[in-house]
Protein backbone atom coordinates (compact mmCIF):
# COMPACT_ATOMS: atom_id res chain seq x y z
CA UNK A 1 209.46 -65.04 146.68
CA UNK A 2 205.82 -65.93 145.94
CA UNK A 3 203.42 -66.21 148.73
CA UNK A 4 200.62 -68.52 146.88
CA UNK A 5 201.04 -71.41 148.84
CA UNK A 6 198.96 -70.90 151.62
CA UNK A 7 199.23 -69.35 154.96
CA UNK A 8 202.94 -70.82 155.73
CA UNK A 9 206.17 -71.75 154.21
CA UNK A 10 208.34 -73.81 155.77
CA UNK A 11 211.94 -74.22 154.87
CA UNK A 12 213.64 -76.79 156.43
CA UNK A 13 217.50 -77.43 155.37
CA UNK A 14 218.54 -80.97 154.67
CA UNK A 15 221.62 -80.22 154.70
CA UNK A 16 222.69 -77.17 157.22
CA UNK A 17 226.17 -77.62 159.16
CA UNK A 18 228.01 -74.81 161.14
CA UNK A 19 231.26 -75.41 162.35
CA UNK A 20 234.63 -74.45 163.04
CA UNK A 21 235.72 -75.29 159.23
CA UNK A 22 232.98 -72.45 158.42
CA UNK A 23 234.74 -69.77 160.41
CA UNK A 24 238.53 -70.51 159.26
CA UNK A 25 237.36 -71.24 155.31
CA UNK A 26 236.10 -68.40 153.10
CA UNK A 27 233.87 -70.05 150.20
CA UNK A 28 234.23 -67.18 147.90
CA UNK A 29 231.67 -66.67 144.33
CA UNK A 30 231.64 -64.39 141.87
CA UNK A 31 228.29 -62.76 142.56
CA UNK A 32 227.10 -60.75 139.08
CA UNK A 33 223.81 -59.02 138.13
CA UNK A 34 222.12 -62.05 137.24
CA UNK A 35 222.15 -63.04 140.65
CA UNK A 36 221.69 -59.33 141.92
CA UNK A 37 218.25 -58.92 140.27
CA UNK A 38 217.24 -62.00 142.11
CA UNK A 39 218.18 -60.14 145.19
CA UNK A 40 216.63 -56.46 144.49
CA UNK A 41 213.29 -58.76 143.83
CA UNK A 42 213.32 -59.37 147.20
CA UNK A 43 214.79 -56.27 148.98
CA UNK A 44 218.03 -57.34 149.86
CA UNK A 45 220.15 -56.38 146.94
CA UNK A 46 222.09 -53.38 149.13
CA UNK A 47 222.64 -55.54 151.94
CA UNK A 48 224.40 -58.38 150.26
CA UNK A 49 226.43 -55.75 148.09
CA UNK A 50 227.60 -53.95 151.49
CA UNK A 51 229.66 -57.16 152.03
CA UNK A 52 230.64 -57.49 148.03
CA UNK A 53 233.83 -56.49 146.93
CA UNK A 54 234.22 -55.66 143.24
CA UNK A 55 235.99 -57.52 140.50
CA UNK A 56 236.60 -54.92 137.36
CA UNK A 57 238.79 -57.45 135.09
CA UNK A 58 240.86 -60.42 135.40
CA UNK A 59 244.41 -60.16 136.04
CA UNK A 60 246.92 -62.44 134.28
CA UNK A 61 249.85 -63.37 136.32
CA UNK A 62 251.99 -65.10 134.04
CA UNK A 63 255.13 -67.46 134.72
CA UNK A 64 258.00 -64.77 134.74
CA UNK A 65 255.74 -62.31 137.34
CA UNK A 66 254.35 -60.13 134.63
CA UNK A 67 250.62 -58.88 135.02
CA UNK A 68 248.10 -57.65 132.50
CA UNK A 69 244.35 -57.03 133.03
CA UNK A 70 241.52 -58.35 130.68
CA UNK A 71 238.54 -56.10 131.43
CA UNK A 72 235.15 -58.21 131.82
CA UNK A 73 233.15 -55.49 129.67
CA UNK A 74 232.63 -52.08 129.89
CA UNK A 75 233.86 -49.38 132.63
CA UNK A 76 230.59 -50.01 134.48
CA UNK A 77 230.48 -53.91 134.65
CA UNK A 78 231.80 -56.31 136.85
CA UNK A 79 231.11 -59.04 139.11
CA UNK A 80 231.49 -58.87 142.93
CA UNK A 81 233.59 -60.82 145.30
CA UNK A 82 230.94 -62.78 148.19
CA UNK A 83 231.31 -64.50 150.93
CA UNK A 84 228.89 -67.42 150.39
CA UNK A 85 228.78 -67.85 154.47
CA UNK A 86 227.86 -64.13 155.21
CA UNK A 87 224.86 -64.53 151.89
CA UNK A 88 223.44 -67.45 153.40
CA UNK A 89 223.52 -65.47 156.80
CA UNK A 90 221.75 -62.88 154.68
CA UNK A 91 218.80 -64.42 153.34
CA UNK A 92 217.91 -66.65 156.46
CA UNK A 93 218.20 -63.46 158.82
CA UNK A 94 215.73 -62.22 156.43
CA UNK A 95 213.46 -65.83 156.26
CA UNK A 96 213.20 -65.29 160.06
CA UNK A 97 212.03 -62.03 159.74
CA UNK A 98 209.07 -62.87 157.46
CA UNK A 99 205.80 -63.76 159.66
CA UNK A 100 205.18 -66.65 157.31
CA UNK A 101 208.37 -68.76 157.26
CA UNK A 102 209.27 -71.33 160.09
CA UNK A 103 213.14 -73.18 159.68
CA UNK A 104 214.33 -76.30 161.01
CA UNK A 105 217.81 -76.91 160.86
CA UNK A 106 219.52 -80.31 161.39
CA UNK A 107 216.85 -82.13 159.41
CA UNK A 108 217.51 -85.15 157.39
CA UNK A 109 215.40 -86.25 154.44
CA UNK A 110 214.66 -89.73 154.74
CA UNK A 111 211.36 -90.20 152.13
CA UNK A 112 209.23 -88.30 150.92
CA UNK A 113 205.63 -88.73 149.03
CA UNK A 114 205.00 -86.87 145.98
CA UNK A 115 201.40 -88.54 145.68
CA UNK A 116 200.58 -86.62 148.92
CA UNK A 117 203.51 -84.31 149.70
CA UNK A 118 204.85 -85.88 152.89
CA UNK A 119 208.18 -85.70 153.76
CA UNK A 120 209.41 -87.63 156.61
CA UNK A 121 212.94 -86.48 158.63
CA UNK A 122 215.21 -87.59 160.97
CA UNK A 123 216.09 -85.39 163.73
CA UNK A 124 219.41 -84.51 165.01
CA UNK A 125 218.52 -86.41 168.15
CA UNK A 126 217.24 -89.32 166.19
CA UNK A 127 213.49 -88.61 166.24
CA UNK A 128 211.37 -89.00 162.77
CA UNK A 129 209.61 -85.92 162.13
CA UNK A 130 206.98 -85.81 159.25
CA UNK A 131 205.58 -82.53 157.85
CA UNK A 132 202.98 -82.62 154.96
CA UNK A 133 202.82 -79.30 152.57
CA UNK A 134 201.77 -78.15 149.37
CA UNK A 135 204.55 -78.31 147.38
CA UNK A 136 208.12 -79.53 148.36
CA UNK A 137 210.92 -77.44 146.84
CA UNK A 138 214.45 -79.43 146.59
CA UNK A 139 217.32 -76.99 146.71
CA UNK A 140 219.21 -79.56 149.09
CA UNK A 141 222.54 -79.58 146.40
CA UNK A 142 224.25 -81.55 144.01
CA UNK A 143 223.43 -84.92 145.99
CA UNK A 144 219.86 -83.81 146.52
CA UNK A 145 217.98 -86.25 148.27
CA UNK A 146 215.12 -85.14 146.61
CA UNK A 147 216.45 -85.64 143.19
CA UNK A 148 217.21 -89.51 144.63
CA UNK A 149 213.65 -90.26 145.57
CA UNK A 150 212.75 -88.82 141.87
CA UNK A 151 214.99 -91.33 140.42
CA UNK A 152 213.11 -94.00 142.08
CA UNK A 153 209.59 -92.93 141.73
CA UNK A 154 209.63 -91.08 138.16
CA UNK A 155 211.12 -91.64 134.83
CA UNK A 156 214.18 -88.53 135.20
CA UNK A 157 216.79 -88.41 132.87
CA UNK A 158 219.93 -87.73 134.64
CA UNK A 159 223.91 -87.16 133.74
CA UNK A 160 226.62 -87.20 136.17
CA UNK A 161 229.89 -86.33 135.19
CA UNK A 162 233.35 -86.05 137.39
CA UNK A 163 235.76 -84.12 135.57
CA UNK A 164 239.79 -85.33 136.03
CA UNK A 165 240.71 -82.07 137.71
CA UNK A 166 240.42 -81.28 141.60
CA UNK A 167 240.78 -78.34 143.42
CA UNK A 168 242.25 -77.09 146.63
CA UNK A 169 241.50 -73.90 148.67
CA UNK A 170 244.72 -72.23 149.95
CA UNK A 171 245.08 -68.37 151.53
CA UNK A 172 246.97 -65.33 150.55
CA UNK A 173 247.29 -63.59 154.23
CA UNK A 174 247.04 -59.38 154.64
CA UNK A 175 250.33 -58.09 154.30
CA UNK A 176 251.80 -56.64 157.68
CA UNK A 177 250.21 -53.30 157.27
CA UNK A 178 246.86 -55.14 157.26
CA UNK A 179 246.41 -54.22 153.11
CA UNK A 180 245.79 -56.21 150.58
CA UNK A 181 248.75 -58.30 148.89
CA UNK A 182 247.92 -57.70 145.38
CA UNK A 183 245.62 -55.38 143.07
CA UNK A 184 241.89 -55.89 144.87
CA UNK A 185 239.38 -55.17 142.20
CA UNK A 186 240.29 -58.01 140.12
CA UNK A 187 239.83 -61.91 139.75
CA UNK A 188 243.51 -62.60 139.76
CA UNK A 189 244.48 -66.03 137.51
CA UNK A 190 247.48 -67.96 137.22
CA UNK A 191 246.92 -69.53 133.99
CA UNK A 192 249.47 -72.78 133.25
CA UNK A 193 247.11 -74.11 130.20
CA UNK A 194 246.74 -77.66 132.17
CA UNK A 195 245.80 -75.98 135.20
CA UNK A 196 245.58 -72.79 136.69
CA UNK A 197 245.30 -70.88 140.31
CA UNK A 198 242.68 -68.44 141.10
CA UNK A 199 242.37 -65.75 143.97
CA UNK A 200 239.41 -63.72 145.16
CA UNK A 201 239.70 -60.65 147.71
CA UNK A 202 238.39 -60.52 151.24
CA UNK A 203 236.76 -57.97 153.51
CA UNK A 204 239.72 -59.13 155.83
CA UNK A 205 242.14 -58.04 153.22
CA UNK A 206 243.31 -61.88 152.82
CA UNK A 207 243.03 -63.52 149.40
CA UNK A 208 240.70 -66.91 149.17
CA UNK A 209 243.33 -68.52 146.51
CA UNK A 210 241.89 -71.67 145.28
CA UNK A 211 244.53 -74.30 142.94
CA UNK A 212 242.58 -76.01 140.41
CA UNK A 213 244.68 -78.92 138.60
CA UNK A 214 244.26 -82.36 137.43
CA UNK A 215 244.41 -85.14 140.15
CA UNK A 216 247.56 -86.84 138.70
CA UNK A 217 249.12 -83.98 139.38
CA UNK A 218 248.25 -83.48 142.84
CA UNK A 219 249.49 -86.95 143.56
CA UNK A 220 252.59 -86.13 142.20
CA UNK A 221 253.01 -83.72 144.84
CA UNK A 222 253.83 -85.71 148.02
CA UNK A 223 255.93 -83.84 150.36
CA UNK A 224 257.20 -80.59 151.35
CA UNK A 225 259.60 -80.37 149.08
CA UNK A 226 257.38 -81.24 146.82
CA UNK A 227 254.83 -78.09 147.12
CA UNK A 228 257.76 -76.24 147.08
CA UNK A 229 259.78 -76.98 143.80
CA UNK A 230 256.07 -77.11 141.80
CA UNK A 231 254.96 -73.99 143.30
CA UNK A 232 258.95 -72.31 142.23
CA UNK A 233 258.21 -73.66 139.18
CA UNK A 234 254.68 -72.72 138.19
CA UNK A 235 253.66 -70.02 140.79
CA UNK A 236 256.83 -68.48 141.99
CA UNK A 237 255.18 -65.12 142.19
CA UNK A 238 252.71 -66.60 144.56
CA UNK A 239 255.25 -67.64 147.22
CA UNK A 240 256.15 -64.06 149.14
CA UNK A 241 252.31 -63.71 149.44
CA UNK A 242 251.40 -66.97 150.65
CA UNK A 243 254.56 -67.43 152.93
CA UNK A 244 257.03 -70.58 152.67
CA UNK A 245 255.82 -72.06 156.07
CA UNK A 246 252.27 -71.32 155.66
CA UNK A 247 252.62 -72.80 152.27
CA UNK A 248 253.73 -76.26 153.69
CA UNK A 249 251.21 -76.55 156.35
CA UNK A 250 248.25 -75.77 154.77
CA UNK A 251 249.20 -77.69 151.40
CA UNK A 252 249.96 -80.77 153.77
CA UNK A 253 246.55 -80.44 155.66
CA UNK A 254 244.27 -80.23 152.62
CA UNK A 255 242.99 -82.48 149.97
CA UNK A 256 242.04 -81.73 146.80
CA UNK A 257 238.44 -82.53 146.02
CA UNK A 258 235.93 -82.89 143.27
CA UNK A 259 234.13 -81.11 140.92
CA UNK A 260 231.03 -83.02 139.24
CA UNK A 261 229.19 -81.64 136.36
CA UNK A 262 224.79 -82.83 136.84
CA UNK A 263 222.37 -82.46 134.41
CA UNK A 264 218.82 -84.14 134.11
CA UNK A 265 215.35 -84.07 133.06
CA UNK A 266 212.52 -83.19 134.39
CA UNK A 267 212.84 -80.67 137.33
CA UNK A 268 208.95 -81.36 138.20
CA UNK A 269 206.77 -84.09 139.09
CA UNK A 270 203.12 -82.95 139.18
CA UNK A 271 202.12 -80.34 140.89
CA UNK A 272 203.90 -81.56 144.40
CA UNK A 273 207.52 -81.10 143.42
CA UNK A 274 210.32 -79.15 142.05
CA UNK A 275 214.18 -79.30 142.12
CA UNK A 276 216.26 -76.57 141.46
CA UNK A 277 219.70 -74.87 141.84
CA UNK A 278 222.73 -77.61 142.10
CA UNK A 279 220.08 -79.97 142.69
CA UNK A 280 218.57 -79.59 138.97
CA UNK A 281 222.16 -78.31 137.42
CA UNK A 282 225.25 -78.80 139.45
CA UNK A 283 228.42 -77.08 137.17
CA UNK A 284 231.85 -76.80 137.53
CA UNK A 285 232.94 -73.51 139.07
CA UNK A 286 234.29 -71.84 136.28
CA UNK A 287 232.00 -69.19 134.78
CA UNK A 288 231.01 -68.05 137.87
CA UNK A 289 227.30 -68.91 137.61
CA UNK A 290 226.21 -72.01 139.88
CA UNK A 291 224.88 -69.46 142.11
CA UNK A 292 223.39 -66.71 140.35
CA UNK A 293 222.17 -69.14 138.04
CA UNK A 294 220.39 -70.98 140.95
CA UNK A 295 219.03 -67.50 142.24
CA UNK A 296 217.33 -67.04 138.45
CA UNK A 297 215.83 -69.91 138.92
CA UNK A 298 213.59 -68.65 141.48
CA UNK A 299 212.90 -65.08 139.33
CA UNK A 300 212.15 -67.68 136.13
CA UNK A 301 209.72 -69.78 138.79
CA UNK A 302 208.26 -66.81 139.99
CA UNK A 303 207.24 -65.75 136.50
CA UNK A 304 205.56 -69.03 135.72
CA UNK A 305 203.85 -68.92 139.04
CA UNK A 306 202.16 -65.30 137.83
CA UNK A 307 201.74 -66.40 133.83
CA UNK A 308 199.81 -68.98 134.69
CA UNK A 309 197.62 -67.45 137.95
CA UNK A 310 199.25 -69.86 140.70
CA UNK A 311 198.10 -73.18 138.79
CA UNK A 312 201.26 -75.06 140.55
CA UNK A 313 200.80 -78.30 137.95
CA UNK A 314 200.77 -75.83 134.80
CA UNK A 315 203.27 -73.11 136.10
CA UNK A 316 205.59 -76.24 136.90
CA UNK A 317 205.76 -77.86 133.66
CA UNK A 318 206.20 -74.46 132.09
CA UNK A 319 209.32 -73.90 134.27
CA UNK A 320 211.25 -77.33 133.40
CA UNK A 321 210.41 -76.69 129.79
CA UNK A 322 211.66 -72.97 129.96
CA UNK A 323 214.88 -73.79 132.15
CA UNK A 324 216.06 -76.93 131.33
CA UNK A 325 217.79 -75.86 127.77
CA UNK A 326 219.12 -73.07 129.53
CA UNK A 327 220.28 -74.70 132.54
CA UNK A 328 222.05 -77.66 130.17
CA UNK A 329 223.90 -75.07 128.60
CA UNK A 330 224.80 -73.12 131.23
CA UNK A 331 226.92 -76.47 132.37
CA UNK A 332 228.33 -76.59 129.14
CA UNK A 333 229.74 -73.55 129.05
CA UNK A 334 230.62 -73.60 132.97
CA UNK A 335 233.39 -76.45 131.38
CA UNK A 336 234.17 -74.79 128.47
CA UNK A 337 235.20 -71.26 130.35
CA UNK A 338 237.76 -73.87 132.26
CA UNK A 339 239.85 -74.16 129.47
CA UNK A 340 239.44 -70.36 128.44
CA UNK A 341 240.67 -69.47 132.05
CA UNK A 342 243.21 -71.65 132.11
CA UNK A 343 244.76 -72.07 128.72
CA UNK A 344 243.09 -69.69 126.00
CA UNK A 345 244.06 -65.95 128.08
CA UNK A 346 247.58 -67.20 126.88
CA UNK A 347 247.17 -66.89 123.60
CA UNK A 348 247.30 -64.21 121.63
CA UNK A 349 244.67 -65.18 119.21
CA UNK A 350 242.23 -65.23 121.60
CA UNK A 351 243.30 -61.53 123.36
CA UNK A 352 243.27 -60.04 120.04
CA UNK A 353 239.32 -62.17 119.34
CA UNK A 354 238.20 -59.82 122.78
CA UNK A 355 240.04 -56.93 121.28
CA UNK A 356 237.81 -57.43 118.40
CA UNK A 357 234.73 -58.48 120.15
CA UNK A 358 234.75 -55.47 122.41
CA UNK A 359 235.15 -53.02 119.46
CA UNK A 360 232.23 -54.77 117.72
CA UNK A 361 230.32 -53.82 120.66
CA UNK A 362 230.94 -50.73 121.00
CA UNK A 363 229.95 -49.93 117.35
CA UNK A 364 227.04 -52.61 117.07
CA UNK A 365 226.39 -52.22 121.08
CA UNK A 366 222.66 -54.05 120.57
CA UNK A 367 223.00 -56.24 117.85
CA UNK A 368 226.29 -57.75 118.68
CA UNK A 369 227.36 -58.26 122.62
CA UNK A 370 230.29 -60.34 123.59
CA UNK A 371 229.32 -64.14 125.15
CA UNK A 372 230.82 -63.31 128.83
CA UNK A 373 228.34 -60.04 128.75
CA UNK A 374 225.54 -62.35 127.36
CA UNK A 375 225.90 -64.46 130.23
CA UNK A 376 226.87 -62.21 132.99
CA UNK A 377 225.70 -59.04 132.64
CA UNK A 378 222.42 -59.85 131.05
CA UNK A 379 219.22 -62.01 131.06
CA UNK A 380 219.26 -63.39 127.89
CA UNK A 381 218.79 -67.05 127.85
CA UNK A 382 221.64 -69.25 128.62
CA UNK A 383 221.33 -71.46 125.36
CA UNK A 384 220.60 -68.44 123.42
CA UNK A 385 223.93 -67.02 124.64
CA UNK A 386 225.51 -70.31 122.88
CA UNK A 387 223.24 -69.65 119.52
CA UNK A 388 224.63 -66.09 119.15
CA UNK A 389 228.07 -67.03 119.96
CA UNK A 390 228.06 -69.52 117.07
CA UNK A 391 226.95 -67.32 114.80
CA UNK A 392 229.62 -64.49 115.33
CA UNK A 393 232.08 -67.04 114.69
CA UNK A 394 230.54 -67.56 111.29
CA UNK A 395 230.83 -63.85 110.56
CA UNK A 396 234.72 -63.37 112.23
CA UNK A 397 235.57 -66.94 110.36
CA UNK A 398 234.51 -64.78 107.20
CA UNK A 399 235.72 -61.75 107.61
CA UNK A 400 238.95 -63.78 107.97
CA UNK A 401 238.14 -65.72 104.83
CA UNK A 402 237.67 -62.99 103.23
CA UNK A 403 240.53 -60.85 104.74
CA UNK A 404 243.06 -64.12 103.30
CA UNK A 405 241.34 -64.34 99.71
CA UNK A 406 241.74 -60.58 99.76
CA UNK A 407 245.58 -60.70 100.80
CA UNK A 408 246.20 -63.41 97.93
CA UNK A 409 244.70 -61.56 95.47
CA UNK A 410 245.79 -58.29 96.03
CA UNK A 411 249.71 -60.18 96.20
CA UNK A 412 248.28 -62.05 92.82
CA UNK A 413 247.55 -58.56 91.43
CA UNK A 414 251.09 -56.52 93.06
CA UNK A 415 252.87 -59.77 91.87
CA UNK A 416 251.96 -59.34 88.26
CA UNK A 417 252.42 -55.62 88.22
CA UNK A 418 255.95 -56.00 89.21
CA UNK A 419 256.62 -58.85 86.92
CA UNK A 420 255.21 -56.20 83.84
CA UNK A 421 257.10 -53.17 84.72
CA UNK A 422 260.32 -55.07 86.41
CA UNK A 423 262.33 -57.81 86.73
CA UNK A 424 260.95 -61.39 88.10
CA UNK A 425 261.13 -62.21 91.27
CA UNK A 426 261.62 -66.11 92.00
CA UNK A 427 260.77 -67.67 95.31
CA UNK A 428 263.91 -69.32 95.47
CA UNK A 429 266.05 -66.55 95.24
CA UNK A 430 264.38 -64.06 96.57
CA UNK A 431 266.02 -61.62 94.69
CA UNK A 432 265.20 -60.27 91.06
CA UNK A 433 266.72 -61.84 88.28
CA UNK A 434 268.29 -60.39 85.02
CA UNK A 435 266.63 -61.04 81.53
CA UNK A 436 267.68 -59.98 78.30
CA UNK A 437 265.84 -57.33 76.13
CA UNK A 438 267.81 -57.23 72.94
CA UNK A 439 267.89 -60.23 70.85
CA UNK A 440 271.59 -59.85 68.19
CA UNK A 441 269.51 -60.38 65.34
CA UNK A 442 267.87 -56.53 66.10
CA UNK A 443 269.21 -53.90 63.30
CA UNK A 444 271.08 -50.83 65.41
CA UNK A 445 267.68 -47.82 65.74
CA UNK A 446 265.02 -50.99 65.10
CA UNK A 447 262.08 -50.38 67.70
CA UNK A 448 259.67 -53.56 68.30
CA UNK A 449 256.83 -54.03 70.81
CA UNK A 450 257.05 -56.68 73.20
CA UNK A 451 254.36 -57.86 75.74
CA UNK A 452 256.12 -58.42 79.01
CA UNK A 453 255.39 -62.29 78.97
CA UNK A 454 256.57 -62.56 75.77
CA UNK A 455 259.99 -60.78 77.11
CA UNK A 456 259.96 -63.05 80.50
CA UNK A 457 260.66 -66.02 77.96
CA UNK A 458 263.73 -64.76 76.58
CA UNK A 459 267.21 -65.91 78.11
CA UNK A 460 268.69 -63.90 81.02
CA UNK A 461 271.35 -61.57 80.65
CA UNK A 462 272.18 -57.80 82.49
CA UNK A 463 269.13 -56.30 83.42
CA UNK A 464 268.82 -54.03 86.42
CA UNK A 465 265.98 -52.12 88.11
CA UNK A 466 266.85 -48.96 89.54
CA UNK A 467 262.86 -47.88 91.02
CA UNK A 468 261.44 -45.52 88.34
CA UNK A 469 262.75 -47.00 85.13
CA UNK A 470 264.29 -50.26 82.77
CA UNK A 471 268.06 -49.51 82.39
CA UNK A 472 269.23 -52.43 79.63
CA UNK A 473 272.31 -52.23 78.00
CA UNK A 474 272.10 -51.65 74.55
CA UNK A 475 268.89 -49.83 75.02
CA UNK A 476 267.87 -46.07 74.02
CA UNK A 477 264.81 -45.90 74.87
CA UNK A 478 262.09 -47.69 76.65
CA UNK A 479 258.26 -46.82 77.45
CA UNK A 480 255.65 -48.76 79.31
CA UNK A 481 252.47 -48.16 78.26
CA UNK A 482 249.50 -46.81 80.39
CA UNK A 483 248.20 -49.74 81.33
CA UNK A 484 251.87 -50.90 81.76
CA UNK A 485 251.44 -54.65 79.93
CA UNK A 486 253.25 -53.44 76.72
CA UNK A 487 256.98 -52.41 76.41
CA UNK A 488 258.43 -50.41 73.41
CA UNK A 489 261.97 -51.07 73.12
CA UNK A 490 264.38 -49.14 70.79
CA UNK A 491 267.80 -50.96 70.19
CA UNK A 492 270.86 -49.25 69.29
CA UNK A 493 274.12 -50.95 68.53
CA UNK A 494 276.51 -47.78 68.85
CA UNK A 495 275.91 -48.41 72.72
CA UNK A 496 278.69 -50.03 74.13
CA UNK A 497 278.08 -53.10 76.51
CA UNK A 498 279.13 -52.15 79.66
């Protein structure tokens, strides 16, 4: 990243543990090209991808074992499968390399000056450690430290929000021949509309599967038989890959936890401090982009740093004011692709609104793009992304408007053709009714005009409609005119009624 502020950086995780949770969990995230190009800025775009596995669609398991695909985008997009131990492995093997970086580990933030830019620490052994620098840069989470001494020292603005719904991390082992248990180049999804069960591939060839569901119902589910008649119920599919026994134990050792949903305002003070990542913008899991959208916040600080020359107080309050309306909304649609993932790939509405959004694209491929492609596969701004989104629902809620008025009309219009050249049809019956054409008091040869309203009012009796002309008994002759709304009727009374 930028090298402006002086002769060393020093990175020193408030938060770093390693342990033997770390080796048996895989923390799985969808890593996409908004977090590539952070990456490739820095070099090490092949070597994180070497370890990526990718993700061409999302495939719907549904309850009766069925499974369809829903493509992300186009043949050549998709997001990759990473292992958010071996990334982190990645970029501080690379830190260590660089001449100008010194890390710390097992450092924890006790204060920290933003008058002066002291920070003072507490070793793992107890010592206090204090380290003044140039600018101190919080990524230390979603219970940032540094966010907590903001709250105290500045006016922030700041939203914390626990959703209902937990989640639990469960495993889908390699089958015996060491493969893969399912399809591997998709995000597979178990959609139940209230909740729903994800799983990501591995380089091992196991599954990361990952049950996200409201906490009441977790608590329903208290023993052993208890995973097992929900997960016959709503997952049955899912048993044969997990395994019965490995089922049990591992549902019986974990615990679902939480998902919280942070937003606040502003991500600077001065020209001594900055927050970003989960620490600025903590989401829900669900689109995808907590990371990669905390990797483009260093490319969008990294721009402000070179627009304007390195002037840290300037270049700062440029970068809250540039990211904040995108990181907001980023959070807001992080909760809204919940219920799309969970609920809407159900519907059939919403399959045939991609159907239609994809073929929009690929005739308007600039000027009209898909939301999940705004956000995923491109750079345009997060809140922007909402904006556009919007207003293609005004034009589809039109077209449909349009497409209704036009099917009434054009009924209106069929409706009143039929009723001039045939019979009526009533929306009781359903079937068309007989009217009279031949009043007694006619004289036998007499021919009269009649508009077909006029003849709609006369009382019904033996009138049939055979597809190409008016059969009436009694009747010679009969003509429609061009336009078909008047009928010429000759009457003869030498015709015997039938």
């Amino acid at each position: 990243m930028h090298q402006c502020l002086g002769t060393q950086t020093v990175i020193q995780p408030l938060r770093y543990h390693y342990n033997e949770g770390c080796e048996r969990k895989k923390y799985k995230s969808g890593f996409c090209p908004v977090g590539e190009r952070s990456f490739k800025t820095v070099g090490l775009e092949e070597e994180v991808l070497k370890t990526a596995i990718p993700m061409h669609a999302r495939m719907i398991h549904d309850l009766d074992g069925t499974c369809h695909p829903i493509p992300y985008g186009k043949s050549d997009q998709f997001i990759n499968s990473v292992d958010r131990r071996l990334l982190n492995e990645v970029l501080l093997t690379a830190a260590e390399r660089n001449p100008l970086v010194t890390c710390h580990f097992n450092h924890k933030l006790l204060k920290c000056d933003f008058n002066t830019g002291e920070l003072t620490f507490m070793t793992k052994e107890g010592k206090e450690v204090k380290n003044k620098v140039d600018l101190i840069v919080g990524n230390d989470g979603a219970f940032s430290a540094i966010r907590r001494q903001m709250m105290k020292d500045t006016l922030l603005d700041y939203n914390q929000e626990y959703i209902p719904h937990g989640y639990m991390e469960l495993t889908i082992p390699p089958t015996s021949s060491n493969d893969f248990a399912m399809g591997v180049n998709y995000l597979h999804i178990w959609p139940r509309n209230e909740f729903m069960m994800i799983a990501l591939p591995n380089l091992d060839k196991s599954y990361t599967l990952t049950l996200f569901m409201p906490f009441e119902n977790f608590n329903q589910v208290k023993n052993e038989d208890d995973v097992m008649d929900f997960f016959q119920r709503m997952f049955p599919d899912s048993i044969p890959l997990i395994g019965e026994k490995f089922l049990k134990e591992i549902y019986k050792s974990s615990k679902a936890l939480p998902m919280v949903s942070i937003k606040c305002s502003p991500y600077h003070v001065k020209d001594k401090v900055v927050i970003m990542g989960d620490a600025a913008h903590a989401m829900v899991p669900f689109y995808g982009q907590g990371m990669n959208c905390g990797f483009e916040d260093c490319i969008v600080l990294n721009d402000m740093l070179d627009k304007h020359s390195d002037d840290l107080e300037l270049a700062l309050k440029a970068y809250t004011e540039h990211r904040n309306p995108d990181a907001k909304a980023i959070v807001d649609l992080a909760m809204y692709n919940y219920v799309e993932m969970r609920k809407s790939v159900n519907s059939k509405m919403f399959l045939l609104r991609k159907k239609i959004d994809n073929m929009l694209h690929w005739i308007f491929p600039n000027s009209w793009v898909p939301l999940y492609t705004m956000v995923s596969f491109s750079r345009e701004r997060y809140h922007l992304c909402i904006t556009k989104r919007k207003q293609q629902d005004k034009v589809l809620s039109s077209f449909i408007q349009v497409g209704v008025v036009s099917v009434m009309v054009g009924g209106f219009l069929l409706l009143r053709r039929l009723n001039q050249t045939t019979d009526i049809v009533t929306p009781l019956q359903g079937r068309i009714q007989k009217r009279p054409v031949i009043p007694e008091e006619w004289s036998p040869g007499e021919r009269r005009v009649f508009e077909p309203a006029e003849l709609q009012q006369r009382p019904m009796d033996g009138c049939e409609f055979c597809g190409e002309e008016l059969r009436f008994p009694r009747v010679v002759s009969e003509t429609v005119c061009a336009m078909g709304s008047i009928i010429y009727i000759t009457c003869d009374w030498n015709v015997e009624q039938n």
